[in-house]
Protein backbone atom coordinates (compact mmCIF):
# COMPACT_ATOMS: atom_id res chain seq x y z
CA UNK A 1 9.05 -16.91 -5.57
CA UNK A 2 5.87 -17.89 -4.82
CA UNK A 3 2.75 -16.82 -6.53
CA UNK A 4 -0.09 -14.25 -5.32
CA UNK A 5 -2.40 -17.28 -5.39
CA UNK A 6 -0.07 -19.56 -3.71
CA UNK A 7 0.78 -16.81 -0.63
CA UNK A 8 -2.84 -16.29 -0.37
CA UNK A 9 -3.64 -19.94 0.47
CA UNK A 10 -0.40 -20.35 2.42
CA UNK A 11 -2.02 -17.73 5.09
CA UNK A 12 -5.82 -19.58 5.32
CA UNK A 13 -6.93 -16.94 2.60
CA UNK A 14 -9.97 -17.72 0.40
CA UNK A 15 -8.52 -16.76 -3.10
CA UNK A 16 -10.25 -14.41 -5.06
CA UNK A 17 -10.14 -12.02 -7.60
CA UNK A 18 -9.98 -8.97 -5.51
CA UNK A 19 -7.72 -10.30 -3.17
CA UNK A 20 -5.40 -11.78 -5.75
CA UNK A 21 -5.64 -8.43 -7.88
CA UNK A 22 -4.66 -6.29 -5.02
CA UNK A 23 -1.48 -8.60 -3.89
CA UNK A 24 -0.73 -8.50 -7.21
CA UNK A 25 -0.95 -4.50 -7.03
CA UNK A 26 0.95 -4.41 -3.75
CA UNK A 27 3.90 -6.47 -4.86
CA UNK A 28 4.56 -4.34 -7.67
CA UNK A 29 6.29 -2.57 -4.69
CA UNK A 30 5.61 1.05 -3.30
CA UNK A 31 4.10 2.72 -0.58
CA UNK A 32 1.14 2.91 -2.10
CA UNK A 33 -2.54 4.95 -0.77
CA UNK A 34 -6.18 2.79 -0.88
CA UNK A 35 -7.29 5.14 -3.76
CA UNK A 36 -3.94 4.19 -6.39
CA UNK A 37 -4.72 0.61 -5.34
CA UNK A 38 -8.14 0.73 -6.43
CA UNK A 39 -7.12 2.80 -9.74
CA UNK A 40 -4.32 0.04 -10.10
CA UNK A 41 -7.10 -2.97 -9.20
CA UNK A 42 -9.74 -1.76 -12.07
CA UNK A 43 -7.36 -1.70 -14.31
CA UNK A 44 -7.43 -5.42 -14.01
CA UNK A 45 -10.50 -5.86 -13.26
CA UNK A 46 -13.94 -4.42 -14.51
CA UNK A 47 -15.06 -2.58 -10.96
CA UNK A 48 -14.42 -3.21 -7.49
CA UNK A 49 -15.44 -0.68 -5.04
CA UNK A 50 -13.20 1.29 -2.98
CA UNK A 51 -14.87 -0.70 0.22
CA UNK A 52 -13.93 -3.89 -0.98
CA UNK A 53 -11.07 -2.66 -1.54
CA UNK A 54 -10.36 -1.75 2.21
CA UNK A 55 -11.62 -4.97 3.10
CA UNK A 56 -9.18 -6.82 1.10
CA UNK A 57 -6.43 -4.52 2.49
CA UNK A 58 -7.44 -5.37 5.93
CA UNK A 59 -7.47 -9.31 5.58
CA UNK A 60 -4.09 -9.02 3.87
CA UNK A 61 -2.33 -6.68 7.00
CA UNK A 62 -4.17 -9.53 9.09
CA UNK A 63 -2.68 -12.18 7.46
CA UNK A 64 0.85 -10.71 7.32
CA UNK A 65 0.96 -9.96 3.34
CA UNK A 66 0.54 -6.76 3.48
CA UNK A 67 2.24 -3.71 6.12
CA UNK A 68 -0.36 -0.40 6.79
CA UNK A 69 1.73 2.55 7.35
CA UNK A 70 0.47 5.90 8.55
CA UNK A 71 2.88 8.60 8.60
CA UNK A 72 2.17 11.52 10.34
CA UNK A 73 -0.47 13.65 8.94
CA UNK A 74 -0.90 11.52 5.96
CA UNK A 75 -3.32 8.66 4.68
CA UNK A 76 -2.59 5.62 4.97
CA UNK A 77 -0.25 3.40 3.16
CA UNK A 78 0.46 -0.18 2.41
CA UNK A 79 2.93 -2.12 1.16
CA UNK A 80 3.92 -5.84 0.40
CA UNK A 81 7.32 -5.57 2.03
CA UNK A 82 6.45 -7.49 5.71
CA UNK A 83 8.40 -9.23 8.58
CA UNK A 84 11.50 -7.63 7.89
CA UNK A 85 11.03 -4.99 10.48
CA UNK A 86 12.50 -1.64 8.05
CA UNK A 87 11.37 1.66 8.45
CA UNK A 88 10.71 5.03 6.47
CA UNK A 89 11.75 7.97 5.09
CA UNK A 90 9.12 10.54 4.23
CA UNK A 91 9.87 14.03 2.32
CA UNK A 92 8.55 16.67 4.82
CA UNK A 93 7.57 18.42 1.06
CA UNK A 94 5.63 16.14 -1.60
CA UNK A 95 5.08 12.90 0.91
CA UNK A 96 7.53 10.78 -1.25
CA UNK A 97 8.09 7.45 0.91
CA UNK A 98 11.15 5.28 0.92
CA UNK A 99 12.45 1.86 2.93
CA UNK A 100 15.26 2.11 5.36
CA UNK A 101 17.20 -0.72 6.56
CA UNK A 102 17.30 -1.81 10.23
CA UNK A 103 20.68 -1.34 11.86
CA UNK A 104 22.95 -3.83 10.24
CA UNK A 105 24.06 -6.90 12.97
CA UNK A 106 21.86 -6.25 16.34
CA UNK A 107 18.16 -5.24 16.17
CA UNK A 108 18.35 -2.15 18.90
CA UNK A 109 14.86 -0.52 17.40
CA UNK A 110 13.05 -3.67 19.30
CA UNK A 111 14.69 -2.90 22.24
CA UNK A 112 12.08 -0.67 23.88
CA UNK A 113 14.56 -0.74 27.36
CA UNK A 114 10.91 -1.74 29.37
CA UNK A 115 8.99 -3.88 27.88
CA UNK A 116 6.17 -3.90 30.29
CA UNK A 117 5.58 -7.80 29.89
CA UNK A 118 5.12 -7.53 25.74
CA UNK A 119 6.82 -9.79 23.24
CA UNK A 120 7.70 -7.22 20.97
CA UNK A 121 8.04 -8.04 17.27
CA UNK A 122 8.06 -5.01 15.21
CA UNK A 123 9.39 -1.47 16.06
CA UNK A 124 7.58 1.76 13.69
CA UNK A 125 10.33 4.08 13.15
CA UNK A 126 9.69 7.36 10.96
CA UNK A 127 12.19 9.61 9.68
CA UNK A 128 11.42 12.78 8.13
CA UNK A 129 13.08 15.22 5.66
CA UNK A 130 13.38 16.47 2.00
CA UNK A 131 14.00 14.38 -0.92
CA UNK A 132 16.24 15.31 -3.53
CA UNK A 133 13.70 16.39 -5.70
CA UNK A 134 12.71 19.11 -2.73
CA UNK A 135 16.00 19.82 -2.10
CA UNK A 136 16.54 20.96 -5.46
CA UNK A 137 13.42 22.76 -5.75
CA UNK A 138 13.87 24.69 -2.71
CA UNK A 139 17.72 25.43 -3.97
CA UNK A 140 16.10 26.54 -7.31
CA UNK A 141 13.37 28.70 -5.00
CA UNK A 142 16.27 30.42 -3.43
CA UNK A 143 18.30 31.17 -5.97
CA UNK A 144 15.44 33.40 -8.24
């Protein structure tokens, strides 16, 4: 597997510490929101501003090492996990996030029927619900 440093300059990236720092973050795995990453990034380094932060962010989703996800009514998200076209689960409740598998064999989600002349590479698919934890609670809430 290759390294932060190594995927950085495989995509025309300048490496630095920021950069490197918040891969490094990001492929710890996670759906994660700008202000964790920057709690996660000064723990490694002495300060980097929430700004730079965002920048960083931005040049990785440009260069493909990084996916932004924005579910409904919630901040934004990224992750490390890219070109594999999966899609989400959030809990309707607390906001949890987790991966969901394309349909196994074909790829129907990039299928939009018309394409209207696009090349379409990725399909955004967001399923909603309660996650065990929730479910549980709201059982518990029930039953007093």
């Amino acid at each position: 597997m290759p390294t932060e440093e190594q995927l950085l300059r495989a995509t025309g990236l300048r490496v630095t510490r920021p950069r490197l720092a918040v891969l490094h973050v990001l492929t710890q795995g996670g759906h994660l929101e700008v202000e964790e990453i920057t709690r996660r990034v000064r723990e490694r380094l002495d300060s980097v501003s929430v700004q730079a932060v965002y920048d960083v962010l931005g040049a990785l989703s440009r260069a493909g090492l990084a996916r932004r996800i924005e579910p409904a009514g919630s901040p934004a998200r990224f992750e490390a996990r890219v070109g594999d076209n999966h899609h989400h689960i959030v809990c309707r409740s607390c906001g949890a996030i987790e991966d969901v598998d394309c349909d196994f064999g074909g790829r129907p989600c990039l299928d939009p029927g018309v394409g209207h002349g696009f090349e379409v590479d990725e399909a955004e698919v967001t399923f909603w619900g309660l996650c065990p934890s929730c479910q549980r609670a709201r059982l518990a809430d029930r039953s007093a």
